[in-house]
Protein backbone atom coordinates (compact mmCIF):
# COMPACT_ATOMS: atom_id res chain seq x y z
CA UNK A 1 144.49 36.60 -163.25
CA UNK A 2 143.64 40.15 -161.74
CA UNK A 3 146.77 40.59 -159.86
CA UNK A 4 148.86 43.08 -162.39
CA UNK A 5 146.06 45.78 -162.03
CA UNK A 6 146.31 45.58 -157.68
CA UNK A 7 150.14 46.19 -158.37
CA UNK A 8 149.59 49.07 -160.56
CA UNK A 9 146.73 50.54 -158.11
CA UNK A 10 149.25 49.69 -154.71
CA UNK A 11 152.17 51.97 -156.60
CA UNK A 12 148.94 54.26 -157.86
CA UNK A 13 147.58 54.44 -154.23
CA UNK A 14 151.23 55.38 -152.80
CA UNK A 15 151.48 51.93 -151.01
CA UNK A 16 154.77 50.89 -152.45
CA UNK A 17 156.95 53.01 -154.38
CA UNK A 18 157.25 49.96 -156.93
CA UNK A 19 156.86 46.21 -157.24
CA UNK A 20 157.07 42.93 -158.52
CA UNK A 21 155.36 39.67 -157.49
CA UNK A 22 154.98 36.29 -159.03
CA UNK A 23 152.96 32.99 -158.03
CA UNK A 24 152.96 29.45 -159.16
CA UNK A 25 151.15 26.10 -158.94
CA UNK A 26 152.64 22.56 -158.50
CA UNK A 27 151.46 22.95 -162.21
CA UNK A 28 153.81 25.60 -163.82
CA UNK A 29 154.05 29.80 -162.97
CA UNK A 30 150.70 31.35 -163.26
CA UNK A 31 151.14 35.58 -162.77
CA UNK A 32 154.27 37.52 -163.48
CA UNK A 33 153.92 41.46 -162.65
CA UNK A 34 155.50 44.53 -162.21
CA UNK A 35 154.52 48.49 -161.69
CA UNK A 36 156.41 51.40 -160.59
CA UNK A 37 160.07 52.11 -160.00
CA UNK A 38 160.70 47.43 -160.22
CA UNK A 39 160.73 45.86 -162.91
CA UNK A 40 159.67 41.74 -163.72
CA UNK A 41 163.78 41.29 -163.93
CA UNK A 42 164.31 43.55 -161.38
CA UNK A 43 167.60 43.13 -159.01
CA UNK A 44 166.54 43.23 -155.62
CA UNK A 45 168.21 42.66 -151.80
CA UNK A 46 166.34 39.85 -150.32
CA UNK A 47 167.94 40.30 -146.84
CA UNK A 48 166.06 37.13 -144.14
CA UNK A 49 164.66 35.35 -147.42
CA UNK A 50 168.08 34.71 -147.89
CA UNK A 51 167.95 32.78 -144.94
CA UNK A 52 165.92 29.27 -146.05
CA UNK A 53 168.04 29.12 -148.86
CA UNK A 54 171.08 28.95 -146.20
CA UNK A 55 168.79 26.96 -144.60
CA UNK A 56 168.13 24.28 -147.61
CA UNK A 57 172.11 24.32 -148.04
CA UNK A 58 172.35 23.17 -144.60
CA UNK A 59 169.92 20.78 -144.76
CA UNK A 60 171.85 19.39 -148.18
CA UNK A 61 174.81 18.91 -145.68
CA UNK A 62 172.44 16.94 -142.96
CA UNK A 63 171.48 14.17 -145.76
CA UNK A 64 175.13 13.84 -146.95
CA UNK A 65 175.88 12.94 -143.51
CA UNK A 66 178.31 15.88 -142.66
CA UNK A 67 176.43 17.99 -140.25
CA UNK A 68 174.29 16.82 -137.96
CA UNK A 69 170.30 18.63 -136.39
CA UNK A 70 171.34 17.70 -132.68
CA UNK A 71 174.94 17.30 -131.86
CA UNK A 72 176.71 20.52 -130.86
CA UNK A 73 177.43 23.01 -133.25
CA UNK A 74 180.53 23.70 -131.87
CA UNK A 75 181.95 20.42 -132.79
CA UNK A 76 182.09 22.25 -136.44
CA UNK A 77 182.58 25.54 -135.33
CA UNK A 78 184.58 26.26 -132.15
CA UNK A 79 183.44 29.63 -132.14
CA UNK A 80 179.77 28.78 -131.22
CA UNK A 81 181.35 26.21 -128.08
CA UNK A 82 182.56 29.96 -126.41
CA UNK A 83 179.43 31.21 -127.03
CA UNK A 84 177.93 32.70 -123.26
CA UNK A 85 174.73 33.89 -121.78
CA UNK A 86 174.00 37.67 -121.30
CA UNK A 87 172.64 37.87 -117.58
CA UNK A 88 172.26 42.04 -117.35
CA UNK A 89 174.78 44.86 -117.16
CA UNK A 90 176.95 45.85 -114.56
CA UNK A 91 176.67 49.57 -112.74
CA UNK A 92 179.60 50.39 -115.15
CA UNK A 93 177.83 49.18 -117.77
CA UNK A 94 180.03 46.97 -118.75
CA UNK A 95 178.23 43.27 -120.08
CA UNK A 96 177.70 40.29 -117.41
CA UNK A 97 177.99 36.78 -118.74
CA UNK A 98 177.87 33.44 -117.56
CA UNK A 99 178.70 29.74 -119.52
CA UNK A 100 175.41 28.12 -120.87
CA UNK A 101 174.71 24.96 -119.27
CA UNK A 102 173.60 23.10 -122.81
CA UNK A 103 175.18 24.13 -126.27
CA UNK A 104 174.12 25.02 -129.57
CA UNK A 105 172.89 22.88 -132.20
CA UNK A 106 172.31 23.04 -135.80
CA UNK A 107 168.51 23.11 -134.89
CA UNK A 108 168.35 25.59 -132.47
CA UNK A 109 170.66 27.76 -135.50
CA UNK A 110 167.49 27.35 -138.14
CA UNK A 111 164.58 27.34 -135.34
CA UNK A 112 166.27 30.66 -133.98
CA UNK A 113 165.76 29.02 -130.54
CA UNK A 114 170.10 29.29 -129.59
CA UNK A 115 169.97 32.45 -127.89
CA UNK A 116 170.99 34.72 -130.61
CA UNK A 117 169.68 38.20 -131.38
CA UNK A 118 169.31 41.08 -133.34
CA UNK A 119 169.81 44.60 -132.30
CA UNK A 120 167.55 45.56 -134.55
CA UNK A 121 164.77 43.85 -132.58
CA UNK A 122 166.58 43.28 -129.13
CA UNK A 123 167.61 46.02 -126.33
CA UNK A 124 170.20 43.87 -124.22
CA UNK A 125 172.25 43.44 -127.92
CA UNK A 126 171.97 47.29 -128.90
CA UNK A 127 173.23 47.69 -125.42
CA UNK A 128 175.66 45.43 -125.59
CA UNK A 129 177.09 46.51 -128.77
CA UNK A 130 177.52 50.12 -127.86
CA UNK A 131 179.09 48.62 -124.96
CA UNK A 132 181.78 46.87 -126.50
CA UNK A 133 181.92 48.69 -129.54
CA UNK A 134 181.25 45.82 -131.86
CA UNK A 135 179.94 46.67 -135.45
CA UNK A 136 176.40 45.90 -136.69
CA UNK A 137 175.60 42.39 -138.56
CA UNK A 138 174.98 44.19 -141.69
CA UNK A 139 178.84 45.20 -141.59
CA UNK A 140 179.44 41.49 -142.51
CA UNK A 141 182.45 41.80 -140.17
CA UNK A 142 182.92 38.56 -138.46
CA UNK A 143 183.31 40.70 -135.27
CA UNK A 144 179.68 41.42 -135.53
CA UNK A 145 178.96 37.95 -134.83
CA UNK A 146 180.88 38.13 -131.77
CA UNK A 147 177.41 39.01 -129.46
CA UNK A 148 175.91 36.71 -126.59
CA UNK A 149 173.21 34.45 -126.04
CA UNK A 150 169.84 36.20 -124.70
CA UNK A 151 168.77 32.96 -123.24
CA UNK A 152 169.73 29.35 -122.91
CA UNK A 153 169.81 27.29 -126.45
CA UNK A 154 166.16 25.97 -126.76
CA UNK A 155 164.34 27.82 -124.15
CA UNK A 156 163.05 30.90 -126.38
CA UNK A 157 162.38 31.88 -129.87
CA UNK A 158 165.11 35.12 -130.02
CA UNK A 159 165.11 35.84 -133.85
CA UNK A 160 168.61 37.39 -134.85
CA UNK A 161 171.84 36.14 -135.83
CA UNK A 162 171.40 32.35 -135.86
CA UNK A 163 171.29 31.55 -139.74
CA UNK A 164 174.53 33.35 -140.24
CA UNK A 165 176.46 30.64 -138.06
CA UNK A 166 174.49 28.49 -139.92
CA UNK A 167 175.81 29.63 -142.84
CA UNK A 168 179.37 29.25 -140.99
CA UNK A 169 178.91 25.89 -140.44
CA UNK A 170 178.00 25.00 -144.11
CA UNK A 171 181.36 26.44 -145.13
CA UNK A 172 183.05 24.21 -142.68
CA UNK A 173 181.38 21.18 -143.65
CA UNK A 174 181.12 21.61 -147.16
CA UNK A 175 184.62 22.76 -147.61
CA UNK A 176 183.68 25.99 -149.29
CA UNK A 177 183.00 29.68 -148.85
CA UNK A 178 179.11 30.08 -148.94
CA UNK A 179 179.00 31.70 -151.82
CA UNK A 180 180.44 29.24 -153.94
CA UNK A 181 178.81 26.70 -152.01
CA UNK A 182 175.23 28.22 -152.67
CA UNK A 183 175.82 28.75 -156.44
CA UNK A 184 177.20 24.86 -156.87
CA UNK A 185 174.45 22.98 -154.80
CA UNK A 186 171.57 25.49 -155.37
CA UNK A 187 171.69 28.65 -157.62
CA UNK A 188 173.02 26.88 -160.71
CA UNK A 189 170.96 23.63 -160.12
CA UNK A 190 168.13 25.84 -160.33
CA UNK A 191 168.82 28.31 -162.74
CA UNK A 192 169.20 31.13 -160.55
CA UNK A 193 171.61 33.26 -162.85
CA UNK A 194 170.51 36.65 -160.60
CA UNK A 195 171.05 35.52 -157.21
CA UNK A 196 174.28 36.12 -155.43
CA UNK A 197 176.34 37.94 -152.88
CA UNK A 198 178.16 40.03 -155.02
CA UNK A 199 176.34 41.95 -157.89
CA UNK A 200 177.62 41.39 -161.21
CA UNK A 201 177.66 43.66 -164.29
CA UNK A 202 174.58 42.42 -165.42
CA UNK A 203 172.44 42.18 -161.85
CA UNK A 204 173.74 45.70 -160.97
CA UNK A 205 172.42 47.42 -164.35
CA UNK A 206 168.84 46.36 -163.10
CA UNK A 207 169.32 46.76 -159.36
CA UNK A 208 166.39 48.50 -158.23
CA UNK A 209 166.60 51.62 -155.71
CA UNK A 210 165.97 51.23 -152.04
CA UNK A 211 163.26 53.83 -150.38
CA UNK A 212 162.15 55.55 -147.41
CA UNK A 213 158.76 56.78 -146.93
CA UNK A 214 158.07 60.44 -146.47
CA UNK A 215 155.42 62.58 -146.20
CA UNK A 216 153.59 62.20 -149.53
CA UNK A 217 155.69 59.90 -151.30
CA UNK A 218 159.46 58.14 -151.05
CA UNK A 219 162.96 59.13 -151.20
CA UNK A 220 165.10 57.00 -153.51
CA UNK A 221 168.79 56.10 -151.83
CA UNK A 222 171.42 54.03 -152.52
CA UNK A 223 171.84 51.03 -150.45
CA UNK A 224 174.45 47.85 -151.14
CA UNK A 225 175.31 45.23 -148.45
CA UNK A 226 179.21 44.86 -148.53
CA UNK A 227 180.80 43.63 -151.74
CA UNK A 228 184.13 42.59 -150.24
CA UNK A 229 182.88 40.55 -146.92
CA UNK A 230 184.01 39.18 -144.68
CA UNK A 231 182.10 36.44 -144.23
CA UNK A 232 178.95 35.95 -146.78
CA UNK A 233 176.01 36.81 -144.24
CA UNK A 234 173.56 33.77 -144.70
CA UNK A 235 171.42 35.71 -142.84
CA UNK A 236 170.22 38.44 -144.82
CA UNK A 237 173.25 39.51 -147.81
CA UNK A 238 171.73 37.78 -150.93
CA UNK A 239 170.48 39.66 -154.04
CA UNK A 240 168.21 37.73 -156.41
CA UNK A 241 164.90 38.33 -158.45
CA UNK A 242 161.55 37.68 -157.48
CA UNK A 243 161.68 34.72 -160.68
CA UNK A 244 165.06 33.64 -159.16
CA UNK A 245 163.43 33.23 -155.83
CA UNK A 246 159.92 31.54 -157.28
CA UNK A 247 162.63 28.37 -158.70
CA UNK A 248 163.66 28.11 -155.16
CA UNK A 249 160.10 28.25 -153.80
CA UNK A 250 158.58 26.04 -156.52
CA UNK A 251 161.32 23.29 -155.39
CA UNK A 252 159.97 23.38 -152.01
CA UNK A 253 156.90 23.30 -153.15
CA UNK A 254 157.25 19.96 -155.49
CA UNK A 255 159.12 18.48 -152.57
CA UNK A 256 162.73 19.13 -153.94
CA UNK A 257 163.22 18.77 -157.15
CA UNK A 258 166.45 16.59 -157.21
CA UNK A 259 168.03 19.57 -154.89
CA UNK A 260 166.83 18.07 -151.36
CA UNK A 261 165.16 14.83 -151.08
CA UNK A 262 161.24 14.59 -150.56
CA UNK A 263 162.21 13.65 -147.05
CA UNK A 264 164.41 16.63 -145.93
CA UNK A 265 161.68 18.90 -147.66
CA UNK A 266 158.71 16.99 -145.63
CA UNK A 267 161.08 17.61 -142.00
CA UNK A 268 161.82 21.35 -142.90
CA UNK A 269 158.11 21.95 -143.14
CA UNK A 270 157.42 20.68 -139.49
CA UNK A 271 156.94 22.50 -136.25
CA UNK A 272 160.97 21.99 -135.33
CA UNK A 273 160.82 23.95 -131.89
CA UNK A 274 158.33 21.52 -130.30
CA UNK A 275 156.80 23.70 -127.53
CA UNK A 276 158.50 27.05 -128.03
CA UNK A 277 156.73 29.71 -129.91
CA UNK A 278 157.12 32.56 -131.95
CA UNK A 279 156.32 36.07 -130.04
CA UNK A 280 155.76 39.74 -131.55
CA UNK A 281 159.35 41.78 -132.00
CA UNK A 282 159.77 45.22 -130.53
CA UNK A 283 161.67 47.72 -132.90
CA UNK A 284 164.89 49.42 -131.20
CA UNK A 285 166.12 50.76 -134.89
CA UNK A 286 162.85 52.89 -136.20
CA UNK A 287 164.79 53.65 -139.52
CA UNK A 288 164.94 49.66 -140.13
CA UNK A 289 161.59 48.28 -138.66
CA UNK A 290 158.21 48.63 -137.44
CA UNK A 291 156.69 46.54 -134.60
CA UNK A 292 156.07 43.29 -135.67
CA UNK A 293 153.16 41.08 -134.07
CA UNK A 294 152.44 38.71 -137.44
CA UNK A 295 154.87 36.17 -135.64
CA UNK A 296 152.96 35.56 -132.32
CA UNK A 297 152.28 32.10 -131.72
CA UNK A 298 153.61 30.91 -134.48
CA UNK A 299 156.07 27.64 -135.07
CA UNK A 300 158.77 27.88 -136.77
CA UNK A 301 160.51 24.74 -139.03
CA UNK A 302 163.90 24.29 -139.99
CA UNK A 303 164.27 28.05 -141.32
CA UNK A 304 160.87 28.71 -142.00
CA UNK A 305 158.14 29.92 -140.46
CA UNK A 306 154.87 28.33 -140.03
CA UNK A 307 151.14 29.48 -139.57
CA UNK A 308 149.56 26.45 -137.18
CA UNK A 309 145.89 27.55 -138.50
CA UNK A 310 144.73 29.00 -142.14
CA UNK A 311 144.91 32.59 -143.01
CA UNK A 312 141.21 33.36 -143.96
CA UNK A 313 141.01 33.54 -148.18
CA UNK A 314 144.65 33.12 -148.04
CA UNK A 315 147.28 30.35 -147.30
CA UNK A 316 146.33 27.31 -145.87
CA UNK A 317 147.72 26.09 -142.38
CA UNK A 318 150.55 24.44 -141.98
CA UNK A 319 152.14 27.09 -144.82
CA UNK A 320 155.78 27.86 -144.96
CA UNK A 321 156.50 32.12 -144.87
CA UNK A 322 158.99 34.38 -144.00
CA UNK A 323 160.20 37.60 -145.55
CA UNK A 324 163.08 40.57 -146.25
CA UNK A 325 163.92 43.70 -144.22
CA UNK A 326 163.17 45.68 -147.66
CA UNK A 327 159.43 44.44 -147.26
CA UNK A 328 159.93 41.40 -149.68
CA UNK A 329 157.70 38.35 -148.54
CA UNK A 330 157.14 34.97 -149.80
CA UNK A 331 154.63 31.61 -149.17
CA UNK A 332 154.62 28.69 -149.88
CA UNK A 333 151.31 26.60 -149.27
CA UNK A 334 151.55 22.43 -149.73
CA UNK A 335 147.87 22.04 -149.24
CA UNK A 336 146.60 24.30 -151.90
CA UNK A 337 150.11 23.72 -153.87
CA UNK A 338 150.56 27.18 -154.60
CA UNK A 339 153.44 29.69 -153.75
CA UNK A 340 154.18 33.34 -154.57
CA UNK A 341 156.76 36.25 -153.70
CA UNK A 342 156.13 39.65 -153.54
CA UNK A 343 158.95 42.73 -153.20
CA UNK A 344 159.65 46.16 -152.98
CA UNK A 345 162.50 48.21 -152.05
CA UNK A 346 161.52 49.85 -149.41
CA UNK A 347 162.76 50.53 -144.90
CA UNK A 348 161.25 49.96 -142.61
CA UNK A 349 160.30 46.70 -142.74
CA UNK A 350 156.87 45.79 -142.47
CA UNK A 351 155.54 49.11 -143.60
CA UNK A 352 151.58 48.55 -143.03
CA UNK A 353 150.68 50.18 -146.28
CA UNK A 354 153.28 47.39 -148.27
CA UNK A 355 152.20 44.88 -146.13
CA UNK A 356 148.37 45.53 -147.20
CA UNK A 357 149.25 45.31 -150.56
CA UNK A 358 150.75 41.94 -150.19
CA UNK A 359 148.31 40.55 -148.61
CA UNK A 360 145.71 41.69 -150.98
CA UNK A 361 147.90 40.11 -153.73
CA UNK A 362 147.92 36.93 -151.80
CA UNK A 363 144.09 37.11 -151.66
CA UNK A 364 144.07 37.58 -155.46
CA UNK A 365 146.47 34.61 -155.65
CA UNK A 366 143.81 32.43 -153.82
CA UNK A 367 140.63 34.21 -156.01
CA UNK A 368 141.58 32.87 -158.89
CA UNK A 369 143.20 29.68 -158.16
């Protein structure tokens, strides 16, 4: 298919400083590419696509009977029971809070409809954090999970820090640290041999560079979530490979693949916040993220999200999406049974020049399907 020579012309054109983007059929993997500074093999951070596959381990945990979609979450994880409401700031400055009059469930955690933010996207948490002095999420300090609710579990789509206490509760029902609990139930089962918390010897010696945009080109820097962490963030702290990623995608796709049953897969790919939508994020942190209004509207399922009506010459409605801070995005469409993931290294996220490239690899995707 034509899809290697857009990659070459988005690296060409300045777009993206590299990438590397696969797609597959129900069939079997139908374009592998790469141009620029990545690589096909190429090691890269996934950040929020780590989230569905927290998400899918979760959702492993529902069939097996030891968590539960709609009994509080707190029942697993006592921390989430203290969680409170943010109402404003005092004239000191100092946070006001109040007790939540319902609590947190497993599927308000992967709708992000509990309340939970990130300061990345959210005012009242930056505030609150320089207020109290707690560190950022990307610290993968367990204090950093300490921040409030924004609004009342269920009333509002807040996207933040939701799939990380997700990720919390899969370690306390499945009796395991996440990372180990990812790698046993879906990495290996897979074949994911690149995806992981911690880089190993091999993943690091093809880890590619993350980059800024400047005026005429990119800087190259060096960028690693946490190696030693306190807790794994199921959020955002996997690395993996675009291939890695397509086995998890193509699962989906082919309605599990012995990893979740046909079932589970069918429920995660519904509208899961029944009247609550999506609504456009304002950027607070420049350096990390643009505006984003892609998410307007839109439903969200149980940790994906989900376009209600058909991108024109692309996916097909009722398509499961989401995508990394480094502007890394994926699809996966069950009408048209066809998936594909796209990724560079490269802040902030969704950078309108990388975001134009993926979509016209998308559209290429669809061409020649």
């Amino acid at each position: 298919m034509g899809s290697e020579g857009g990659l070459k012309r988005a690296v060409e054109a300045g777009d993206v400083p590299g990438v590397v983007a696969m797609a597959a059929t129900d069939g079997g993997v139908i374009f592998e590419g790469a141009a620029g500074a990545l690589n096909v093999d190429s090691v890269v951070w996934i950040a929020s696509m780590t989230k569905a596959l927290t998400g899918a381990a979760a959702m492993q945990l529902v069939e097996r009977g030891k968590l539960s979609l709609d009994t509080p979450a707190g029942d697993v994880v006592p921390e989430l029971a203290g969680k409170q409401v943010l109402e404003g700031f005092g004239a000191d400055g100092q946070p006001r809070l109040r007790p939540p009059t319902r609590p947190i469930t497993l599927r308000h955690l992967l709708t992000h409809t509990s309340g939970l933010g990130y300061d990345t996207w959210n005012a009242d948490i930056l505030r609150y954090r320089e207020a109290t002095g707690i560190p950022a999420v990307g610290s993968c300090q367990n204090a950093a999970l300490t921040t409030p609710l924004l609004a009342e579990p269920g009333e509002r789509w807040e996207y933040g820090i939701s799939i990380d206490w997700a990720g919390k509760l899969v370690e306390a029902a499945g009796g395991v640290k996440l990372d180990r609990y990812l790698k046993d139930n879906l990495f290996d089962p897979l074949g994911m041999a690149d995806t992981g918390f911690r880089l190993g010897t091999a993943q690091r010696q093809r880890k590619a560079r993350m980059h800024t945009r400047t005026l005429g080109g990119f800087t190259a820097t060096d960028h690693e979530i946490p190696q030693d962490p306190e807790f794994h963030m199921g959020g955002g702290g996997l690395y993996s490979t675009a291939g890695d990623y397509l086995k998890f995608t193509r699962m989906i796709l082919g309605g599990g693949a012995g990893v979740l049953k046909p079932e589970t897969v069918a429920v995660m790919s519904l509208n899961a916040m029944a009247d609550v939508s999506c609504r456009p994020l304002k950027s607070q942190l420049p350096a990390l993220s643009t505006d984003l209004d892609f998410v307007d509207g839109m439903k969200w399922g149980l940790s994906f999200m989900i376009n209600p009506t058909a991108f024109p010459g692309r996916r097909s409605a009722g398509s499961l999406a989401w995508a990394g801070l480094a502007n890394s995005y994926y699809w996966i469409d069950p009408v048209r049974k066809v998936t594909g993931v796209w990724a560079t290294q490269l802040l902030p996220f969704y950078d309108a020049r990388a975001v134009a490239a993926f979509e016209d690899f998308e559209r290429s995707v669809y061409a020649n399907l």
